[in-house]
C-alpha atoms as a PDB file:
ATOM      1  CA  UNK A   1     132.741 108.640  68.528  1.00  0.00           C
ATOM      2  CA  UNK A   2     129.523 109.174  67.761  1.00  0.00           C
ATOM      3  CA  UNK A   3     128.025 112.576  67.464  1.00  0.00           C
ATOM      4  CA  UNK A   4     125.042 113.842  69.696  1.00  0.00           C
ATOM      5  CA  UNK A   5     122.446 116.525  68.517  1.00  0.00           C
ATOM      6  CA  UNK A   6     120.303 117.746  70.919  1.00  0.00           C
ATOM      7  CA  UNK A   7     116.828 119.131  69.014  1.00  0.00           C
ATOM      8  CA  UNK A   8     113.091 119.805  69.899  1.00  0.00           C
ATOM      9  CA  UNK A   9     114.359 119.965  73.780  1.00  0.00           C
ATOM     10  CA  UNK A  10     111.208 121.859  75.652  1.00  0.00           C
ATOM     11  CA  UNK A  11     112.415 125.548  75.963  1.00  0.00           C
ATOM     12  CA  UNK A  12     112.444 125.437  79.901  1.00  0.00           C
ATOM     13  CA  UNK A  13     114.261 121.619  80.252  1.00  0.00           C
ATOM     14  CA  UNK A  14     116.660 123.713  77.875  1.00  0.00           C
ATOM     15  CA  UNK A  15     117.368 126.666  80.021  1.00  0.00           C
ATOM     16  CA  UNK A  16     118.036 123.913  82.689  1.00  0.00           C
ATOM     17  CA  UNK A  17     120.381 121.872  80.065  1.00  0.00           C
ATOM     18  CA  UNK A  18     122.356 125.182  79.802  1.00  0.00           C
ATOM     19  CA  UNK A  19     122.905 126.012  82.840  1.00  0.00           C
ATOM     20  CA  UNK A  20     124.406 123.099  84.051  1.00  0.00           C
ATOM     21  CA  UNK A  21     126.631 123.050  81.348  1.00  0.00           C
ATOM     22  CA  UNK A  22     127.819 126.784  82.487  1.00  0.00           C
ATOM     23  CA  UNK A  23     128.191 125.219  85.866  1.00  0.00           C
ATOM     24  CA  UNK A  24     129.807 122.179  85.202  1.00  0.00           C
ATOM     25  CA  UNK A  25     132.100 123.911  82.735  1.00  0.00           C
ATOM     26  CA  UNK A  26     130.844 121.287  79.935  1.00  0.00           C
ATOM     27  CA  UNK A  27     129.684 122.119  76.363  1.00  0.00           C
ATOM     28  CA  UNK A  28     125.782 121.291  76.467  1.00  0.00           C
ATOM     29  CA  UNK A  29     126.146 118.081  74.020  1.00  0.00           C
ATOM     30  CA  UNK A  30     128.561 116.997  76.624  1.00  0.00           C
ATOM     31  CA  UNK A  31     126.258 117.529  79.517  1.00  0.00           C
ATOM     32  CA  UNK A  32     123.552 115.890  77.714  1.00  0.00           C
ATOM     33  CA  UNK A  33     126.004 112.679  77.315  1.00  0.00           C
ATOM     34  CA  UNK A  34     126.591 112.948  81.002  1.00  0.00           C
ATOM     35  CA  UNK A  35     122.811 112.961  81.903  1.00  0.00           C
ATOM     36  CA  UNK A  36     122.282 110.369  78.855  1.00  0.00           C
ATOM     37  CA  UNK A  37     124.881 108.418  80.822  1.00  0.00           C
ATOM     38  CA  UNK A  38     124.163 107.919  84.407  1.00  0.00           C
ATOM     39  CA  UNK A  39     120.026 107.695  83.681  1.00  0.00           C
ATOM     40  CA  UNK A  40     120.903 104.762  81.326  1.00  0.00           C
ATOM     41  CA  UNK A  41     123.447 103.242  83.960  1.00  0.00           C
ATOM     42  CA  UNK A  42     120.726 103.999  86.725  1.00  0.00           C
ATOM     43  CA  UNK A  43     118.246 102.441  84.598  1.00  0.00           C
ATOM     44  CA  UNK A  44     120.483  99.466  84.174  1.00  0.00           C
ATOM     45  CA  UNK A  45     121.202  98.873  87.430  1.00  0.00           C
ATOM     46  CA  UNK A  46     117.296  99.016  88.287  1.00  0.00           C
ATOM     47  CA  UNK A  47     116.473  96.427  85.745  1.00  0.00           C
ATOM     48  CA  UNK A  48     119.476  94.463  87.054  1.00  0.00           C
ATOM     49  CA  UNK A  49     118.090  94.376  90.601  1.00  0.00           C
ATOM     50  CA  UNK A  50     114.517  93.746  89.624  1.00  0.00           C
ATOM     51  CA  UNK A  51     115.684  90.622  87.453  1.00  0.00           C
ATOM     52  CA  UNK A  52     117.640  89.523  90.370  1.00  0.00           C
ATOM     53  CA  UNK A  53     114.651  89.518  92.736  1.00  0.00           C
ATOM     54  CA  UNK A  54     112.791  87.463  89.893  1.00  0.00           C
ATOM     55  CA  UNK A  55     115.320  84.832  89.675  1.00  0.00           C
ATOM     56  CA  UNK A  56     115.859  84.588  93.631  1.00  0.00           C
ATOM     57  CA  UNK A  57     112.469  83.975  94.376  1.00  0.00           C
ATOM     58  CA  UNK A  58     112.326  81.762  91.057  1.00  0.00           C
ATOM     59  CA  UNK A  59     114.877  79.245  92.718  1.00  0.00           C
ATOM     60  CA  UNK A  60     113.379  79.799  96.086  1.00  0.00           C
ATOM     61  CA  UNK A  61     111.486  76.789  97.753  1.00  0.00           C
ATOM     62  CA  UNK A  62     107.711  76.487  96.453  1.00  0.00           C
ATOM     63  CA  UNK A  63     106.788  77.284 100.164  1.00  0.00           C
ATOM     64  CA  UNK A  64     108.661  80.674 100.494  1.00  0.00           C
ATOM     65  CA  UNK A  65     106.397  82.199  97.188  1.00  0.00           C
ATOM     66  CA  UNK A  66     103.464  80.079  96.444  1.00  0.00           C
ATOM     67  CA  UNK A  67     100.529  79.423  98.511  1.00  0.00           C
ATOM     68  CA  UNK A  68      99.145  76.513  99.258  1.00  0.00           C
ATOM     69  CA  UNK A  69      95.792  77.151  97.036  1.00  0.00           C
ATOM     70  CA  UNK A  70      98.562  77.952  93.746  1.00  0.00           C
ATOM     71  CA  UNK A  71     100.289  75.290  94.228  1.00  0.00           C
ATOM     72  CA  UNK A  72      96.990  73.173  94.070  1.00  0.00           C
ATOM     73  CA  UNK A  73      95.885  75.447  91.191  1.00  0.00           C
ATOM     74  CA  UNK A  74      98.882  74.693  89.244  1.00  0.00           C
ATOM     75  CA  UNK A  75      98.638  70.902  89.647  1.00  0.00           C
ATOM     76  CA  UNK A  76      94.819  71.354  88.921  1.00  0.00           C
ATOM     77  CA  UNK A  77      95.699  73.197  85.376  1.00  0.00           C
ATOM     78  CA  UNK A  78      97.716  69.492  84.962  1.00  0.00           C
ATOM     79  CA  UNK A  79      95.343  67.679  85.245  1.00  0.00           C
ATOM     80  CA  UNK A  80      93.096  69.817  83.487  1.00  0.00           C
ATOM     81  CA  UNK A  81      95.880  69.585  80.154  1.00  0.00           C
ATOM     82  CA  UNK A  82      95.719  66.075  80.675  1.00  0.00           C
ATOM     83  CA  UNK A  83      91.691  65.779  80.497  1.00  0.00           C
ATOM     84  CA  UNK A  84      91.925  67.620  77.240  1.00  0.00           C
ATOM     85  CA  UNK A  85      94.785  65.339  75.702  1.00  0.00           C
ATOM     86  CA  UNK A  86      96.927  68.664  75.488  1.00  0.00           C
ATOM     87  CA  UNK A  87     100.498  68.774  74.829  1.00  0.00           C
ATOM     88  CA  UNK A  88     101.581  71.700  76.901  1.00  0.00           C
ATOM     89  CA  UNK A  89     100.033  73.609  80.267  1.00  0.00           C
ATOM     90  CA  UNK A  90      98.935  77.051  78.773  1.00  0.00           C
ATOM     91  CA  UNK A  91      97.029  80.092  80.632  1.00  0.00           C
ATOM     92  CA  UNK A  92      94.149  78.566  79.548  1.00  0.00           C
ATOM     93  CA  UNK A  93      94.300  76.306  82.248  1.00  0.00           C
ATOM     94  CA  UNK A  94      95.797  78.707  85.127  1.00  0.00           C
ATOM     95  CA  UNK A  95      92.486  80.410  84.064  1.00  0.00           C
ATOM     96  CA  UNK A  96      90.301  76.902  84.602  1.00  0.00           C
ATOM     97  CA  UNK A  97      92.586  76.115  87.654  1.00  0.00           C
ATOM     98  CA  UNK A  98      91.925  79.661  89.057  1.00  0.00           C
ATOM     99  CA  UNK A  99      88.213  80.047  88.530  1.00  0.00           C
ATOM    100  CA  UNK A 100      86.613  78.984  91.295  1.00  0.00           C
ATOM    101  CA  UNK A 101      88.685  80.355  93.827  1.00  0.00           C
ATOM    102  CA  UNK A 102      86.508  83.780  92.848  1.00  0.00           C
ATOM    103  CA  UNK A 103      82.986  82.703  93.166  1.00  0.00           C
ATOM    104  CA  UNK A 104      82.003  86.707  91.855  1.00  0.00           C
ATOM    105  CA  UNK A 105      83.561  85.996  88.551  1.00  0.00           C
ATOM    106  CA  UNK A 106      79.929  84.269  87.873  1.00  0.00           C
ATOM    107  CA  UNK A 107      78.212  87.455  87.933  1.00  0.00           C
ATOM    108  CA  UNK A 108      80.926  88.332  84.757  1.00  0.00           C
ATOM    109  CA  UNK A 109      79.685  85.740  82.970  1.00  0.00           C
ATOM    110  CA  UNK A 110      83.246  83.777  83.725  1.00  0.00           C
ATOM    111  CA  UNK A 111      82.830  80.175  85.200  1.00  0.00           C
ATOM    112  CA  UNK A 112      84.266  77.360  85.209  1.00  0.00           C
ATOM    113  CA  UNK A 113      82.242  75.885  82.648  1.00  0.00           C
ATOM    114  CA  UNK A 114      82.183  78.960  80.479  1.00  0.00           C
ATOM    115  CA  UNK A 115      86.271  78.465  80.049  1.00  0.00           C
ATOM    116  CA  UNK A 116      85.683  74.755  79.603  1.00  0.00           C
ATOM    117  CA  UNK A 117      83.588  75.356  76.873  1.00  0.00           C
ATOM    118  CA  UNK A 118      86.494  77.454  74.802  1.00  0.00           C
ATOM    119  CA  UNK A 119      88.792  74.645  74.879  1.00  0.00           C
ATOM    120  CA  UNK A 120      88.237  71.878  72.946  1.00  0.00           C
ATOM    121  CA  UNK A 121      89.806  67.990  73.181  1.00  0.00           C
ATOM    122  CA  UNK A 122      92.433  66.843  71.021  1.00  0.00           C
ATOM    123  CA  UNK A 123      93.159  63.222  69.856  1.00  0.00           C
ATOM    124  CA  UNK A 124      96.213  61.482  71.039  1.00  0.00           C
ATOM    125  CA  UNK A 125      97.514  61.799  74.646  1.00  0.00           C
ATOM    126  CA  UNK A 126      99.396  64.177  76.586  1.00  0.00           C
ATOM    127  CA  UNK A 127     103.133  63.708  77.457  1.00  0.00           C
ATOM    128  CA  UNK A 128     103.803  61.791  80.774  1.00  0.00           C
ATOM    129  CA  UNK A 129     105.254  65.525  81.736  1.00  0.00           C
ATOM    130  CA  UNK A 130     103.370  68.204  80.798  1.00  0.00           C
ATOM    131  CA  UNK A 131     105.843  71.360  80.012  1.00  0.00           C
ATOM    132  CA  UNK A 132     104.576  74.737  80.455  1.00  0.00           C
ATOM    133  CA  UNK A 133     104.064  76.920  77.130  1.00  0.00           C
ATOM    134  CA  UNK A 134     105.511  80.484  77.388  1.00  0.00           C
ATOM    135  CA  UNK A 135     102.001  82.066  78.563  1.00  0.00           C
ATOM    136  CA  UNK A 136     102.275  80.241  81.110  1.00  0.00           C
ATOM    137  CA  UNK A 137     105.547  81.025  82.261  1.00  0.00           C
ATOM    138  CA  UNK A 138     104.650  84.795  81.457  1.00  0.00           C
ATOM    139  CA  UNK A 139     101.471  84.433  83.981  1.00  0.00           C
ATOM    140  CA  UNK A 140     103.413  82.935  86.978  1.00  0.00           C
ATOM    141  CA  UNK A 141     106.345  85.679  86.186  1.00  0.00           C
ATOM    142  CA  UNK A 142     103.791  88.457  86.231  1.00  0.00           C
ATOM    143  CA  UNK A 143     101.892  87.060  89.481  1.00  0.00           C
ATOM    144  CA  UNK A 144     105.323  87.786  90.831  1.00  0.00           C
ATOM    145  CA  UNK A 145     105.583  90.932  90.059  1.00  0.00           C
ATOM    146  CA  UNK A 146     101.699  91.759  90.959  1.00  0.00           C
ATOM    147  CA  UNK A 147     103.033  90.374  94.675  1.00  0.00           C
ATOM    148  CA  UNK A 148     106.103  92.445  94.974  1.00  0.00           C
ATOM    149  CA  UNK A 149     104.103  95.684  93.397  1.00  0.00           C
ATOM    150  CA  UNK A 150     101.851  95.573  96.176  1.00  0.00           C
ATOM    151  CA  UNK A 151     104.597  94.021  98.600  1.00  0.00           C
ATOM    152  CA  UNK A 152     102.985  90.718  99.430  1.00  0.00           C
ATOM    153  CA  UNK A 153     105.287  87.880 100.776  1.00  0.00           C
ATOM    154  CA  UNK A 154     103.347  85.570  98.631  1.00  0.00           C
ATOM    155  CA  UNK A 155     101.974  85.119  95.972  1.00  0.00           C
ATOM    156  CA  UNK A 156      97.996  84.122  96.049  1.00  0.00           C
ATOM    157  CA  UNK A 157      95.597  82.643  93.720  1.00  0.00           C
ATOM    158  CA  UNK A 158      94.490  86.462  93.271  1.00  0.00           C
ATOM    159  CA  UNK A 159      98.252  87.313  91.868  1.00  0.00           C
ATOM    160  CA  UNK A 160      98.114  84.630  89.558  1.00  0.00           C
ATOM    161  CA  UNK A 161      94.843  85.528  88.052  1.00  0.00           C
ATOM    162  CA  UNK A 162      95.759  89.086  87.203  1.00  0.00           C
ATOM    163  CA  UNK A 163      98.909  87.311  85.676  1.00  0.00           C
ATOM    164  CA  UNK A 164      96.787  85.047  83.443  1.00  0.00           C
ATOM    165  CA  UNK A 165      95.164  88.136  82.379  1.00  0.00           C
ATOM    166  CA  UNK A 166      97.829  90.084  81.685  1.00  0.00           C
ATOM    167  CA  UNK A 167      99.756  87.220  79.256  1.00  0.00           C
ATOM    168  CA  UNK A 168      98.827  89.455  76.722  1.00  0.00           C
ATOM    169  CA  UNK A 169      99.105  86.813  74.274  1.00  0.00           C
ATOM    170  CA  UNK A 170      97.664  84.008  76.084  1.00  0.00           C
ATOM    171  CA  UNK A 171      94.766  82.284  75.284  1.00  0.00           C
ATOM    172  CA  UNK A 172      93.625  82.800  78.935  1.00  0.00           C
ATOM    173  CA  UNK A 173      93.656  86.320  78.413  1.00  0.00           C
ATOM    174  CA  UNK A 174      92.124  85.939  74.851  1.00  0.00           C
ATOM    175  CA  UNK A 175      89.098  83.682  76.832  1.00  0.00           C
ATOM    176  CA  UNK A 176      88.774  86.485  79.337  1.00  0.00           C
ATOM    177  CA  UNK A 177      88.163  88.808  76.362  1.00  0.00           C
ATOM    178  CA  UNK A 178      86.005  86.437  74.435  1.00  0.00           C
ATOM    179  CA  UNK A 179      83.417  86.377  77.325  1.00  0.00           C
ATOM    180  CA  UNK A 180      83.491  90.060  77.841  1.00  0.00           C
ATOM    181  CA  UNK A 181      86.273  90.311  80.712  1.00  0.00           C
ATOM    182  CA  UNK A 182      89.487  92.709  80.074  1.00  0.00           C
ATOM    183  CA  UNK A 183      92.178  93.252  82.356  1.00  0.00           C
ATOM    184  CA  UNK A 184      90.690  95.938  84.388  1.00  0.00           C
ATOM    185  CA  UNK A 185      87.325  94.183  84.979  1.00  0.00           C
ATOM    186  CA  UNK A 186      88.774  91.270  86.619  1.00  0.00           C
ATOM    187  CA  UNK A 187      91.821  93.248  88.150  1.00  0.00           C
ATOM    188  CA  UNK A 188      88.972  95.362  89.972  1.00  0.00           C
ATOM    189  CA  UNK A 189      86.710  91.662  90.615  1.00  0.00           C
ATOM    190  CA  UNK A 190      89.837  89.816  91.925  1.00  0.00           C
ATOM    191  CA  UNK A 191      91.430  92.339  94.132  1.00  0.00           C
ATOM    192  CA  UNK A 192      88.465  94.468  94.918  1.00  0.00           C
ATOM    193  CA  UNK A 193      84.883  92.714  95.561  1.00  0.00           C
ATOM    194  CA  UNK A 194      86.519  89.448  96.504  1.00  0.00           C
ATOM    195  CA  UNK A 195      87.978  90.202  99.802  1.00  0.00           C
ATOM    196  CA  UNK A 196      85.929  88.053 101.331  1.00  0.00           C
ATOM    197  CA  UNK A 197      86.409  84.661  99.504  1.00  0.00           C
ATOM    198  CA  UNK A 198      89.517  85.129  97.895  1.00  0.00           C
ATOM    199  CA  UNK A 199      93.005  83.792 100.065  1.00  0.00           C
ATOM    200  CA  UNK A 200      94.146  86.499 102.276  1.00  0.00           C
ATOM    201  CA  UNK A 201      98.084  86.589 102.271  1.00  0.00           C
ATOM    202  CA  UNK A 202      99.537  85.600 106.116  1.00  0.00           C
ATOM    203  CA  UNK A 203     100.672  88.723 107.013  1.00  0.00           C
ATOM    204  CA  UNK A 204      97.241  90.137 108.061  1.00  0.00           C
ATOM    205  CA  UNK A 205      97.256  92.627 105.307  1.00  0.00           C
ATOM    206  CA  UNK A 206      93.701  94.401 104.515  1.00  0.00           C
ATOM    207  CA  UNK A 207      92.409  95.564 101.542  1.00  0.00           C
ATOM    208  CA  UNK A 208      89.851  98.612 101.237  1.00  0.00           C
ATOM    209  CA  UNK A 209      87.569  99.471  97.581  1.00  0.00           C
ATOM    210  CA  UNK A 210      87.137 103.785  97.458  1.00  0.00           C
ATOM    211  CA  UNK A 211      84.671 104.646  94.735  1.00  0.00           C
ATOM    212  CA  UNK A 212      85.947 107.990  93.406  1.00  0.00           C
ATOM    213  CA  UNK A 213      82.902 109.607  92.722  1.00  0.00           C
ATOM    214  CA  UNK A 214      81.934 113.077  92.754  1.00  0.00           C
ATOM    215  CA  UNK A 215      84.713 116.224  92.586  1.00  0.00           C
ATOM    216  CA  UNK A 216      88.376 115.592  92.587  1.00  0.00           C
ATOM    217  CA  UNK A 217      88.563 117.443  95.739  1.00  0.00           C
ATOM    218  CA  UNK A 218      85.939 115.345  97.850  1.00  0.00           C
ATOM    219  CA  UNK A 219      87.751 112.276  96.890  1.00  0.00           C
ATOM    220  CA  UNK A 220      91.144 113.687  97.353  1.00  0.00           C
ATOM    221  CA  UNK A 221      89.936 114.544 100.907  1.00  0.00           C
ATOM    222  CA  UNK A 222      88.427 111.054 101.311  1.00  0.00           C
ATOM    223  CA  UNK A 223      91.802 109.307 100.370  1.00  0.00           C
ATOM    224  CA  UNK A 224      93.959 111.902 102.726  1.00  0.00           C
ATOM    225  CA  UNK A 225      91.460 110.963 105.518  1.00  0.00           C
ATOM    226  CA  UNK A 226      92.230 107.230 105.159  1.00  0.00           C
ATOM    227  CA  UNK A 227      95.720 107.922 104.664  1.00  0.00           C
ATOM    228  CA  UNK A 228      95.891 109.719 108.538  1.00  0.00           C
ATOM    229  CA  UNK A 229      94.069 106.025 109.423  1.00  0.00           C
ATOM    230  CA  UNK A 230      96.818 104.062 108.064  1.00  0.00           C
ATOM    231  CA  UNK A 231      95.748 103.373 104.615  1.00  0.00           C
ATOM    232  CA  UNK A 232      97.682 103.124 101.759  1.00  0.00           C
ATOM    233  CA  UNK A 233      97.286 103.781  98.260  1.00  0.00           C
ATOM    234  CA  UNK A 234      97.767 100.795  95.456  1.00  0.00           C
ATOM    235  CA  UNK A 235      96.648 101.745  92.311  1.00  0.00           C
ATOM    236  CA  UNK A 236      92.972 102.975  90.930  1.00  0.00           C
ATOM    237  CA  UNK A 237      91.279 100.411  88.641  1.00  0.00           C
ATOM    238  CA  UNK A 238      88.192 101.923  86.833  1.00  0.00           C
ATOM    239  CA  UNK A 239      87.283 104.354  89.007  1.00  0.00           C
ATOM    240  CA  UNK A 240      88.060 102.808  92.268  1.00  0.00           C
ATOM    241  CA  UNK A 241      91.014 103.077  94.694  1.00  0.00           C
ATOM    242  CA  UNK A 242      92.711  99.939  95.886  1.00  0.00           C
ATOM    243  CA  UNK A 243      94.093 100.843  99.642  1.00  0.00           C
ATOM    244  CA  UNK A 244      96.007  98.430 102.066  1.00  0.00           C
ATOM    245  CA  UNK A 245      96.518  98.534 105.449  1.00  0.00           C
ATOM    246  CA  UNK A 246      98.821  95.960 107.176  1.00  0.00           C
END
């Protein structure tokens, strides 16, 4: 068996190390096995459940996760490969597929034409089926997981942008980049200044952009005050909170 030293443990986490040891009538390496133990079985389990959700909803019918305007988007990035003589469907053409579904992204300088413009033809012809390169499987797999983070029984055009962006090694993301657009930016575009354009999930849910200017306190008080009104807090992109309200 393999031998356990516990070192540099914070003086107080110690004290609490200890005395569950004393309690449990345990040595402290063996209590720190214990805890070892059941967090990495808890985190097992977690990652187990979450990869089960992924791979339900991946062999679920296209109608119980994917809008109508993905599923066009998706055919549109075909047909987009195909223009271009590509061999594969990449994030690059999600991207292409996606743009015009957020009519703000102009005023960042990303349009439809702008993305057209990084891609260039290649000679030959593409497969009769197109496969999907891995970006692409990455964006549609994180789309998911932007629906289910913010509980969504769907997942939207919106979702599948912030996917494309977030295929870290894409070349959608690296277009996104190249015209001045990072993650946050067109996080904060897609899910926060397009509420009016952008496909609106069935359930009703509303979405709500806070500013978080001035003291801590102020907009701490702010966010409470919505919270009594049924709001509820997302996340906080560049120095704006994203609330929802179903």
């Amino acid at each position: 068996m393999a031998t356990l030293h516990v070192r540099n443990v914070p003086e107080p986490v110690y004290e609490l190390l200890r005395e569950c040891a004393e309690r449990e009538g345990r040595s402290i390496g063996a209590q720190t096995v214990v805890f070892v133990q059941n967090g990495l079985t808890e985190y097992m389990t977690q990652r187990e459940n979450v990869r089960g959700v992924i791979e339900r909803t991946a062999t679920a019918a296209p109608e119980q996760r994917f809008t109508r305007e993905v599923r066009d988007a998706v055919v549109c990035a075909q047909q987009e490969a195909r223009a271009l003589n590509h061999k594969t469907i990449g994030s690059e053409h999600l991207l292409l597929a996606l743009v015009d579904f957020f009519p703000l992204l102009a005023r960042t300088g990303v349009t439809s034409d702008a993305v057209r413009a990084q891609l260039k033809r290649e000679k030959g012809r593409s497969p009769a089926r197109i496969p999907f390169e891995q970006s692409a499987k990455q964006a549609l797999e994180l789309a998911l997981r932007e629906s289910l983070a913010i509980r969504s029984n769907v997942i939207d055009p919106s979702h599948l942008m912030v996917g494309v962006a977030a295929a870290g090694e894409g070349r959608g993301a690296e277009i996104l980049q190249e015209l001045g657009v990072d993650e946050g930016t067109l996080r904060s575009v897609v899910l926060l200044f397009d509420q009016a354009v952008a496909p609106r999930p069935p359930s009703g849910t509303q979405y709500l952009a806070v500013d978080l200017k001035g003291s801590a306190q102020n907009w701490t008080e702010r966010l409470n005050e919505l919270a009594t009104e049924g709001w509820e807090l997302m996340q906080v992109v560049d120095g704006r909170a994203l609330l929802r309200c179903a």
